[in-house]
N, C-alpha and C. Protein backbone atom coordinates (compact mmCIF):
# COMPACT_ATOMS: atom_id res chain seq x y z
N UNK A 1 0.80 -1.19 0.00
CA UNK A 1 0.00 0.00 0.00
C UNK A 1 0.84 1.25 0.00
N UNK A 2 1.85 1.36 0.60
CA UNK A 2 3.12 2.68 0.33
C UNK A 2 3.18 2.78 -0.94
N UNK A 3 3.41 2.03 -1.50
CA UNK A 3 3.86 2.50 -3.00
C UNK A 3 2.53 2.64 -3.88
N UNK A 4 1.64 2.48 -3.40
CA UNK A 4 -0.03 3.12 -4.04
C UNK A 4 0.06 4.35 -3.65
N UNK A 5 0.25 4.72 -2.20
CA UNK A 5 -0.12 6.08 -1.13
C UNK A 5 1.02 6.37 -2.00
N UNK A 6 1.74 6.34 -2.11
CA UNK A 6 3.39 7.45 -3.07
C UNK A 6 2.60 7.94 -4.04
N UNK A 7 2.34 6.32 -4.87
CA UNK A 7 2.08 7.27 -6.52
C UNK A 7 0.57 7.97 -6.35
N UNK A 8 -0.56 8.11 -5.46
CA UNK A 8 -1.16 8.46 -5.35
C UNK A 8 -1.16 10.00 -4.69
N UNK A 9 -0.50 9.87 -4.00
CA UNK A 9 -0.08 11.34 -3.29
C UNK A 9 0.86 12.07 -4.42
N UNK A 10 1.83 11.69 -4.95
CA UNK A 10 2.13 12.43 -6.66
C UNK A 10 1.34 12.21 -7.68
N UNK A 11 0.45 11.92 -7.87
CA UNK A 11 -0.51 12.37 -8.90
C UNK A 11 -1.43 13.51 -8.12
N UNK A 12 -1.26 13.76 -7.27
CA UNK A 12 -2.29 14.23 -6.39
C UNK A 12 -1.70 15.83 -6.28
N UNK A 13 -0.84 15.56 -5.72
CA UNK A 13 0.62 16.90 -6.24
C UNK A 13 0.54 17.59 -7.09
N UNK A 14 0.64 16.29 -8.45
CA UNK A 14 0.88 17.01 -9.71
C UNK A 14 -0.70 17.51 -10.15
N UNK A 15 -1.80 17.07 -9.59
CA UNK A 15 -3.17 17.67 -9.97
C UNK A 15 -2.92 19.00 -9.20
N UNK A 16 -2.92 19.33 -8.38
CA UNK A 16 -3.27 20.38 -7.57
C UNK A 16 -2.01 21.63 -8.09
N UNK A 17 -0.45 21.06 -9.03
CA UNK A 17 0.56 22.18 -9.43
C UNK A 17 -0.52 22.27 -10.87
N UNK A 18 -0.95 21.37 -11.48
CA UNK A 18 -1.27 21.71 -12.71
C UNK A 18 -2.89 22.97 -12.35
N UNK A 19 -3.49 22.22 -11.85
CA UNK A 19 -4.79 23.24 -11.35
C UNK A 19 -4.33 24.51 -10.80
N UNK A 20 -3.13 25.29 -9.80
CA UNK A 20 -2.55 26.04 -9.78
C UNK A 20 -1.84 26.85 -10.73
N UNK A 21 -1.63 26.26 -11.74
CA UNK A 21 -1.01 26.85 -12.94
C UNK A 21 -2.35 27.60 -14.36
N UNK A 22 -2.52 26.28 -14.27
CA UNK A 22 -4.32 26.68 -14.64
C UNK A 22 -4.66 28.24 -13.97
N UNK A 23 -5.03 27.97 -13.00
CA UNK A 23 -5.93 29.39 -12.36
C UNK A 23 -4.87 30.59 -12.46
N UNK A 24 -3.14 30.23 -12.33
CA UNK A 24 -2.39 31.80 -12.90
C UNK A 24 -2.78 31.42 -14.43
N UNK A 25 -2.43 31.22 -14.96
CA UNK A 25 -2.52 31.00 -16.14
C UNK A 25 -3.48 32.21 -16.89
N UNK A 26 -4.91 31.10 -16.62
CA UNK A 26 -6.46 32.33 -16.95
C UNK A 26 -6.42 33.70 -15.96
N UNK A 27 -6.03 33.58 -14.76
CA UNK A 27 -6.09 35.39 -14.41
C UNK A 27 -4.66 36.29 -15.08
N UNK A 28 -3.44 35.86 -15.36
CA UNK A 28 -2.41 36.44 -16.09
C UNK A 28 -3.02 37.26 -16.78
N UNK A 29 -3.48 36.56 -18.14
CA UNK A 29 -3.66 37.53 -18.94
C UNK A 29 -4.67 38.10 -18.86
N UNK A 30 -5.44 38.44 -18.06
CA UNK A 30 -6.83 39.06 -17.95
C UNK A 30 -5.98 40.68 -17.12
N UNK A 31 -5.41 40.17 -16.37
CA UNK A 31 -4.24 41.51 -14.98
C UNK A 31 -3.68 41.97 -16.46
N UNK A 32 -2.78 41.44 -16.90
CA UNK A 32 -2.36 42.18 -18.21
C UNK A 32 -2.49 42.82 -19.33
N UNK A 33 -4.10 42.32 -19.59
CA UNK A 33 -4.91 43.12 -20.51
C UNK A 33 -5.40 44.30 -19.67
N UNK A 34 -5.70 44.29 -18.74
CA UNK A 34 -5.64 45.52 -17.87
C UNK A 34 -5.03 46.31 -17.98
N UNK A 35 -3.95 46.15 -17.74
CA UNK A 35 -2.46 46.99 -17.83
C UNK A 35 -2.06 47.81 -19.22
N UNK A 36 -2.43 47.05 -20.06
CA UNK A 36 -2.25 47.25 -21.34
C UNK A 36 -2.83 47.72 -22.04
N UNK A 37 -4.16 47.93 -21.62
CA UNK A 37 -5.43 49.23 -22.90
C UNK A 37 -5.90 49.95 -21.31
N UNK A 38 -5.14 50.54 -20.02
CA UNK A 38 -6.05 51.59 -19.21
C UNK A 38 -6.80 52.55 -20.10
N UNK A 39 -8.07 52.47 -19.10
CA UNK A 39 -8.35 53.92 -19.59
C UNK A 39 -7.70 55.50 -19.35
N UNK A 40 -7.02 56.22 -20.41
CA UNK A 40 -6.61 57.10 -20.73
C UNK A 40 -7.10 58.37 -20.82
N UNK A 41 -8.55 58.23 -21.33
CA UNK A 41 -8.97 59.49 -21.47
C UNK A 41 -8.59 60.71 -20.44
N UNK A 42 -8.47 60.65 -18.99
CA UNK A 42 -8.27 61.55 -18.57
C UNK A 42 -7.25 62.55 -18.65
N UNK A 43 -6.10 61.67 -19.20
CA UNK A 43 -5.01 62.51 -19.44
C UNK A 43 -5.11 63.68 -20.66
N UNK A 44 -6.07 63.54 -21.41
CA UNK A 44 -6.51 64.40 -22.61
C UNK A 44 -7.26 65.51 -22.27
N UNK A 45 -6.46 66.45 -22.68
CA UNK A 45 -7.44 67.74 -21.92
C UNK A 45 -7.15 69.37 -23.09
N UNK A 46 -8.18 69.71 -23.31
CA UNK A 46 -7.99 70.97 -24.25
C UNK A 46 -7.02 71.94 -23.30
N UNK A 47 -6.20 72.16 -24.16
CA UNK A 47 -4.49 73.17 -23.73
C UNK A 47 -4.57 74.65 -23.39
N UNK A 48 -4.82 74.53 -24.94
CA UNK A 48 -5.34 75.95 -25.81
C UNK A 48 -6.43 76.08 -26.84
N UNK A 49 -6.54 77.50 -27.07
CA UNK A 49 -7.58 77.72 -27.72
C UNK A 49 -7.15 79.01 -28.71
N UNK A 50 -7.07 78.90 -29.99
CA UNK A 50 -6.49 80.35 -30.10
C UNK A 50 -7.41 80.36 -31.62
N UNK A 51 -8.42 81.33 -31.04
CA UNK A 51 -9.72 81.64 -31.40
C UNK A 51 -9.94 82.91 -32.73
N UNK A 52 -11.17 82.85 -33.68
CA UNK A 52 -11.76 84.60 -34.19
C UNK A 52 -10.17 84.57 -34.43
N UNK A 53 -9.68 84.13 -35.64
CA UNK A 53 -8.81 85.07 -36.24
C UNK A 53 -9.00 86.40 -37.09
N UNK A 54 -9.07 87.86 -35.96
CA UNK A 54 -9.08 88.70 -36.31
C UNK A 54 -8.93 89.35 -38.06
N UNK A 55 -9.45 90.15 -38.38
CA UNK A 55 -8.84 91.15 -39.84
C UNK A 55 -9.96 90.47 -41.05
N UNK A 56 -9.46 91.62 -41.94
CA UNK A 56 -10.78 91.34 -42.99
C UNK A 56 -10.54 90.37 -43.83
N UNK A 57 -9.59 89.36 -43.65
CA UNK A 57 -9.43 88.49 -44.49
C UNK A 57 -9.66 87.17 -43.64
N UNK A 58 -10.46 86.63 -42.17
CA UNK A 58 -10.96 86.22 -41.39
C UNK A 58 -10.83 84.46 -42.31
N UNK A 59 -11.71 85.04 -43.42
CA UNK A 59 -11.85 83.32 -44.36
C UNK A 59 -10.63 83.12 -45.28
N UNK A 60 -9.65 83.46 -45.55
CA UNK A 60 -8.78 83.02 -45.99
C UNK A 60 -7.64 82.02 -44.86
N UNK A 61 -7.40 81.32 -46.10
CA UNK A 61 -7.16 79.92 -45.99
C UNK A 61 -5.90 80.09 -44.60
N UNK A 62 -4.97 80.67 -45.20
CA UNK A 62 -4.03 81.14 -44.09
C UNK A 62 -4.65 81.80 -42.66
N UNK A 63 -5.62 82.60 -42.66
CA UNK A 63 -6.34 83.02 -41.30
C UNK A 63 -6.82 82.11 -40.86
N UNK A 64 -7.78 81.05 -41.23
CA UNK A 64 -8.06 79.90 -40.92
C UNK A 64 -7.31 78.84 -40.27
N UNK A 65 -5.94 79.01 -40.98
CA UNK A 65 -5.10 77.67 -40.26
C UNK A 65 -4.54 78.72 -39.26
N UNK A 66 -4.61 79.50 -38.90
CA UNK A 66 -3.88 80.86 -37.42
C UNK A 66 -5.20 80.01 -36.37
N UNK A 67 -6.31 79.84 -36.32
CA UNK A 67 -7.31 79.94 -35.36
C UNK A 67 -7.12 78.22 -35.02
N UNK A 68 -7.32 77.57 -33.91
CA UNK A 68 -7.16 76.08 -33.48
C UNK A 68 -7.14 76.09 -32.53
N UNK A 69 -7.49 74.63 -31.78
CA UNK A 69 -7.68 73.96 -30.85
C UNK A 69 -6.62 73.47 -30.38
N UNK A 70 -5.76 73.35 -29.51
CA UNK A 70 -4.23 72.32 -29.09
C UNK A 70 -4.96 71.31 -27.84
N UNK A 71 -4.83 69.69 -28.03
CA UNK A 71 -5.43 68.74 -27.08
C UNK A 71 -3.85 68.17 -26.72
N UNK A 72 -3.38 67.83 -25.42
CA UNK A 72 -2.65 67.92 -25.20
C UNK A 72 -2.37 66.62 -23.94
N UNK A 73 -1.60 65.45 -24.24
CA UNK A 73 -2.12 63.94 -23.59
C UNK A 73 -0.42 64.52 -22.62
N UNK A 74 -1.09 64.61 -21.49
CA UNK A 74 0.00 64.42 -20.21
C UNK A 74 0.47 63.04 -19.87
N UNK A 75 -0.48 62.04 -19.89
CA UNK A 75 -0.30 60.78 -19.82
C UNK A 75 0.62 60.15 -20.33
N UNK A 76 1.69 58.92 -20.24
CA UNK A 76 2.56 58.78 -20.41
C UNK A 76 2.25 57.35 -21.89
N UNK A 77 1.39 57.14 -21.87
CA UNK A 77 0.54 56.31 -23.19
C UNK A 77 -0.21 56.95 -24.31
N UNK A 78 -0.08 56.54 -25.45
CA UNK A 78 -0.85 57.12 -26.53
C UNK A 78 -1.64 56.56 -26.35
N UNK A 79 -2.74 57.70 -26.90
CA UNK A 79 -4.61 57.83 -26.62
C UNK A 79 -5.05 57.17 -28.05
N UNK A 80 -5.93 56.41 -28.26
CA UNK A 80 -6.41 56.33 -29.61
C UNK A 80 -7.67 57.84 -29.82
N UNK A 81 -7.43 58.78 -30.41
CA UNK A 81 -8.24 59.45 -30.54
C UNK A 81 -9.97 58.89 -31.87
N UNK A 82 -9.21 58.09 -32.53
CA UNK A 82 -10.00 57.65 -33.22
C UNK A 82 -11.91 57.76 -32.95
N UNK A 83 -12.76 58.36 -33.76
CA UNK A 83 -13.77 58.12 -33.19
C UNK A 83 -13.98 59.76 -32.16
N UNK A 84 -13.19 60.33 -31.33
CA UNK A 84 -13.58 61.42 -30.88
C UNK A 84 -14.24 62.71 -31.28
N UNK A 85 -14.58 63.56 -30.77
CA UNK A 85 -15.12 64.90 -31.50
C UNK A 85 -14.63 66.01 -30.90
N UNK A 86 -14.46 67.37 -31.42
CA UNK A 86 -14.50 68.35 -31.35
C UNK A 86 -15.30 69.15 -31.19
N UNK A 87 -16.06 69.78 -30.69
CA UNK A 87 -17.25 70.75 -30.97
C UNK A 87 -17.52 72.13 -30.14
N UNK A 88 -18.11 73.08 -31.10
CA UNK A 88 -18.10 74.18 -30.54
C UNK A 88 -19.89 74.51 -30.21
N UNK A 89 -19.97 75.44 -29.38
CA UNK A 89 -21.24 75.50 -28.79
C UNK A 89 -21.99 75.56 -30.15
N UNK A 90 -21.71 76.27 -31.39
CA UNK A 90 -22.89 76.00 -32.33
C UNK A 90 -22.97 74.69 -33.03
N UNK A 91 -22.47 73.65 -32.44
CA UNK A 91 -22.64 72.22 -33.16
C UNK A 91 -21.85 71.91 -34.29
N UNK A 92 -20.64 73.04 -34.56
CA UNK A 92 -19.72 72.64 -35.71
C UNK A 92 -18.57 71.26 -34.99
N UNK A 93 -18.41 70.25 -35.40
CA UNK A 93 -17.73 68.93 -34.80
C UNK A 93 -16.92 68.24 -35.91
N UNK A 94 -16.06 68.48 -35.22
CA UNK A 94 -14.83 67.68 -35.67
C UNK A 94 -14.37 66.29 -35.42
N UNK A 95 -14.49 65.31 -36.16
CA UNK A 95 -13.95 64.33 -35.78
C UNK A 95 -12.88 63.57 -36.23
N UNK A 96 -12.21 62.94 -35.21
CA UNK A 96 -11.04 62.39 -35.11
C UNK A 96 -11.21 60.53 -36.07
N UNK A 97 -10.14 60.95 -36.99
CA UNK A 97 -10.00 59.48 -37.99
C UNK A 97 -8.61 58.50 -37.56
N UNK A 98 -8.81 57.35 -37.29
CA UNK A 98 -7.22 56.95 -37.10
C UNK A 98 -6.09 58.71 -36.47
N UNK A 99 -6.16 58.53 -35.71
CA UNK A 99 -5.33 59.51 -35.14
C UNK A 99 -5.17 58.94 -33.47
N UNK A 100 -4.04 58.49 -32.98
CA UNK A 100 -2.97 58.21 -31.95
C UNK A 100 -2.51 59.49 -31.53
N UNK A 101 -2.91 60.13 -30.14
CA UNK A 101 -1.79 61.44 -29.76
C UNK A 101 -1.28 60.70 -28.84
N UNK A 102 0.11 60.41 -29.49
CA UNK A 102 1.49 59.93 -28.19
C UNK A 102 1.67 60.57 -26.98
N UNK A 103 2.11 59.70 -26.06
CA UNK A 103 2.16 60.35 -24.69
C UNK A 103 2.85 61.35 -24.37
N UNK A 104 2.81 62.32 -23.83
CA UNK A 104 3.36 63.72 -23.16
C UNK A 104 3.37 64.06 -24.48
N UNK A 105 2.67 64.61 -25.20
CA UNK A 105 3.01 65.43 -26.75
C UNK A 105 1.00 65.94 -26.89
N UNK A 106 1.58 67.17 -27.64
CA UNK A 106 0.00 67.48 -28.14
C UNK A 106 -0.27 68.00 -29.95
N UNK A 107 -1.24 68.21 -30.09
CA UNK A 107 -1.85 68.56 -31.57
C UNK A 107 -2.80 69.52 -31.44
N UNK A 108 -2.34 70.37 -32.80
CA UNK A 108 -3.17 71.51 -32.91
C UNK A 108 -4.31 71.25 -34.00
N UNK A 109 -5.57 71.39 -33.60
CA UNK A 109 -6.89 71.17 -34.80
C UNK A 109 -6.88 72.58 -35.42
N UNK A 110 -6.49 72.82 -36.40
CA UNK A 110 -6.61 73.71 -37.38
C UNK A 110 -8.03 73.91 -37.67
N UNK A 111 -8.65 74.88 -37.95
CA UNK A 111 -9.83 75.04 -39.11
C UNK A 111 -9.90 75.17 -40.00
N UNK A 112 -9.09 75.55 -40.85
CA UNK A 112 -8.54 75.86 -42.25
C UNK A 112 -8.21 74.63 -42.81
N UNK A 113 -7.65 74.80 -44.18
CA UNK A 113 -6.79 73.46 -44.77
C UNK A 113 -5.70 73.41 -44.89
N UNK A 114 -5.25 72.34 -44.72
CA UNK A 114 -3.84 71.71 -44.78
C UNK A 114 -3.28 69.72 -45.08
N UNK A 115 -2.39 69.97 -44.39
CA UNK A 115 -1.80 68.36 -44.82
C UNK A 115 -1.64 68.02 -43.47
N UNK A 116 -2.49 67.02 -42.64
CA UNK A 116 -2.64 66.45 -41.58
C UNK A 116 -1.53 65.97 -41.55
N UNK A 117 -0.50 66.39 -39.87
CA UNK A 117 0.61 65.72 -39.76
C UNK A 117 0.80 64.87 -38.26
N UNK A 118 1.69 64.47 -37.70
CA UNK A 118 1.61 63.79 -36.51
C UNK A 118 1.01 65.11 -35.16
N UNK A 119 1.49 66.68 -35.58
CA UNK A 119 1.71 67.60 -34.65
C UNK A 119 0.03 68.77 -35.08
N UNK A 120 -0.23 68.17 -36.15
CA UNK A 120 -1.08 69.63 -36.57
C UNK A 120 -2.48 68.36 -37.58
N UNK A 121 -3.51 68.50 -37.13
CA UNK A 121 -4.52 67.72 -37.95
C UNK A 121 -5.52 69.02 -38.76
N UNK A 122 -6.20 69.17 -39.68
CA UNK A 122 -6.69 70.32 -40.17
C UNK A 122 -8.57 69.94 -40.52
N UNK A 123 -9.21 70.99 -39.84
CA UNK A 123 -10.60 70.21 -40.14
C UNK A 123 -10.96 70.85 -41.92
N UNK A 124 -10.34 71.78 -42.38
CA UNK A 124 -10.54 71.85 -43.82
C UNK A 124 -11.92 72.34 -43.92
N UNK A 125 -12.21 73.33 -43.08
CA UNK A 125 -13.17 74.46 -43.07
C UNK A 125 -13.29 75.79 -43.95
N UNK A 126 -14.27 76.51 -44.82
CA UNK A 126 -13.91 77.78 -45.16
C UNK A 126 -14.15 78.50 -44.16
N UNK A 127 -14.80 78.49 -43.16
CA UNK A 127 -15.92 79.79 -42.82
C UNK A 127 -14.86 79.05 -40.96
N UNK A 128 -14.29 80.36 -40.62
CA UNK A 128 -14.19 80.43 -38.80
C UNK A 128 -15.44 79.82 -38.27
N UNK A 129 -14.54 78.90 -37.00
CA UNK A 129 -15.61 78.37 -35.99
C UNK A 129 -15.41 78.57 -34.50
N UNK A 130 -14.10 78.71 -34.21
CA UNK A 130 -14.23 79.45 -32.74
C UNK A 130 -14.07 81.18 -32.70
N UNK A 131 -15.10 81.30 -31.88
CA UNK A 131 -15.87 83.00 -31.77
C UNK A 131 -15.29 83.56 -30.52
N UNK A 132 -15.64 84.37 -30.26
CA UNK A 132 -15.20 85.27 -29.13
C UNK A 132 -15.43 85.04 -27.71
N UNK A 133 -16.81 84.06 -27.69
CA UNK A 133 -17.68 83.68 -26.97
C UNK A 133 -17.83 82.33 -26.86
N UNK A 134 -17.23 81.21 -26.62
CA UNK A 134 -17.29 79.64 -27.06
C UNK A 134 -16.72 78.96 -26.14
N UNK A 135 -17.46 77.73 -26.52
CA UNK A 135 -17.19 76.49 -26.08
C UNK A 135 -16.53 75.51 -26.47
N UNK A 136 -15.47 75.11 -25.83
CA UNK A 136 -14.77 74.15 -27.00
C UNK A 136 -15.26 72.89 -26.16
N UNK A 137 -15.65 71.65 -26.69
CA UNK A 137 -16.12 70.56 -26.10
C UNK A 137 -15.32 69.20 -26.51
N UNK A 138 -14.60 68.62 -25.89
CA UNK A 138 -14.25 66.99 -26.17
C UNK A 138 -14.95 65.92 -25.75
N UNK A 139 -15.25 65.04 -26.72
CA UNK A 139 -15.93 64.02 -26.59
C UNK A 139 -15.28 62.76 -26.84
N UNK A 140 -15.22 61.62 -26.04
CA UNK A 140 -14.49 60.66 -26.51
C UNK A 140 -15.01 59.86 -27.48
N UNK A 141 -15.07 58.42 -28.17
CA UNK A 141 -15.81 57.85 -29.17
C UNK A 141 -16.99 57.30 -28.31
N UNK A 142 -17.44 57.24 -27.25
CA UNK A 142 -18.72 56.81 -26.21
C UNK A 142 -19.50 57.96 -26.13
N UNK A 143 -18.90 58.82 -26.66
CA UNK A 143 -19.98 60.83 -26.38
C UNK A 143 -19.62 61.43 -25.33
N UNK A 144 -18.68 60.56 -24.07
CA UNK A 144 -18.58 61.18 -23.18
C UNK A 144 -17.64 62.40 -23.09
N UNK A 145 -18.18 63.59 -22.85
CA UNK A 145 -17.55 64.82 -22.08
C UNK A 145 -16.14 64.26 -21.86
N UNK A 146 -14.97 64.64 -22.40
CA UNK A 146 -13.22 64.63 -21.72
C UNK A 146 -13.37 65.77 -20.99
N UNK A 147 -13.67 66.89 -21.58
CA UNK A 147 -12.72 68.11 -21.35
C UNK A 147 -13.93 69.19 -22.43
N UNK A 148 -13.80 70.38 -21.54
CA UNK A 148 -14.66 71.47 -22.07
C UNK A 148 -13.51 72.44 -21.17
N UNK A 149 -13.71 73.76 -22.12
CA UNK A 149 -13.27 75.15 -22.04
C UNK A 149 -13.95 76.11 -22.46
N UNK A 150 -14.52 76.65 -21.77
CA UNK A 150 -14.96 78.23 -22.48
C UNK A 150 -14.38 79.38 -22.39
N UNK A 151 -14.64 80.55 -22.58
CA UNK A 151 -14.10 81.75 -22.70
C UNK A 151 -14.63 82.81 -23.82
N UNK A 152 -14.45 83.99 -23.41
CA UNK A 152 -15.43 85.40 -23.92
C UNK A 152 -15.95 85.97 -22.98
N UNK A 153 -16.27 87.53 -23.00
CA UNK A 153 -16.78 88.22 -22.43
C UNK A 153 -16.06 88.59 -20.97
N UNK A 154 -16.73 88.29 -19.66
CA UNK A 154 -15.97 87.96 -18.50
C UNK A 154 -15.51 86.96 -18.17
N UNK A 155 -16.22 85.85 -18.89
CA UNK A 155 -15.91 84.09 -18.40
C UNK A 155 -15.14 83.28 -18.80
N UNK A 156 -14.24 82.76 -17.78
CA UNK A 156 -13.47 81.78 -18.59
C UNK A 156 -13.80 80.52 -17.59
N UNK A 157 -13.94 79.31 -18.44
CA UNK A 157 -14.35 78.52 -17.67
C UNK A 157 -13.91 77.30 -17.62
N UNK A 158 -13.38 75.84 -17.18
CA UNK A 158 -12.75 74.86 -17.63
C UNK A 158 -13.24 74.02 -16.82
N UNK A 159 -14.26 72.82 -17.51
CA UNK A 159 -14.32 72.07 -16.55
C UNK A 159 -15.28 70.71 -18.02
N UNK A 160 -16.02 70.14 -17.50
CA UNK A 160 -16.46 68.62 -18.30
C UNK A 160 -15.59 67.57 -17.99
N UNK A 161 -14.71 67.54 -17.09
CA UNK A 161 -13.90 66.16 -16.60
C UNK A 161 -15.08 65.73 -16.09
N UNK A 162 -14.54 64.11 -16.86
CA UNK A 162 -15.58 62.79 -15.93
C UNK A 162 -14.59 61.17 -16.15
């Protein structure tokens, strides 16, 4: 009977290292997929705003690319912006195509036209969209509020974190 109780008590062993390995096994990569897509959004937050490009040539193409948005990822991971929006209180929205903003680095949304680069994306607008008086609004690809800024008149205001 010892040498039953042996090989029985090592199979018994080896069930309970393999079932142990098993259970790291399936939680590993679940902790690691964690790790590996956090949610980010918070680190994304409107910078600047540099609004109403002044003078009577307001719609030309060059005045246009002067006026933009800068979003600016503090976070130490690139954001998939993909799917996000832009928008100003009158419902003009910009959205984000395949576009990655790398960590600690930011991008300026142009209104005007241009040649979308890693540092400068262009919404390829004729007509100005941030006013004197506005809202700049970020939305992630879920609709949710990132980041809002206003400013004009007396108010400046910064807030829509969630």
């Amino acid at each position: 009977m010892t040498v039953s109780a042996s090989v029985i008590a090592r199979r018994l062993a080896a069930a309970v290292a393999a079932a142990g390995a098993l259970v790291g096994a399936a939680t590993l990569p679940a902790t690691a997929a964690d790790h590996a897509h956090p949610h980010h959004r918070e680190h994304v937050q409107i910078s600047n705003v540099h609004h109403d490009s002044a003078g009577r040539h307001h719609r030309s193409s060059h005045s246009l690319s002067r006026e933009y948005v800068v979003l600016t990822n503090s976070g130490r991971h690139a954001v998939n912006l993909s799917g996000w929006t832009l928008s100003d209180r009158a419902g003009h929205t910009y959205t984000f195509h395949h576009y990655r903003l790398d960590g600690r680095s930011s991008v300026r949304v142009h209104t005007g036209f241009g040649r979308d680069t890693r540092t400068d994306l262009y919404q390829d607008r004729r007509n100005s969209v941030w006013d004197r008086r506005d809202t700049a609004t970020l939305r992630d690809n879920h609709r949710h509020v990132v980041d809002t800024v206003s400013w004009g008149g007396d108010r400046h205001h910064r807030g829509g974190r969630h």
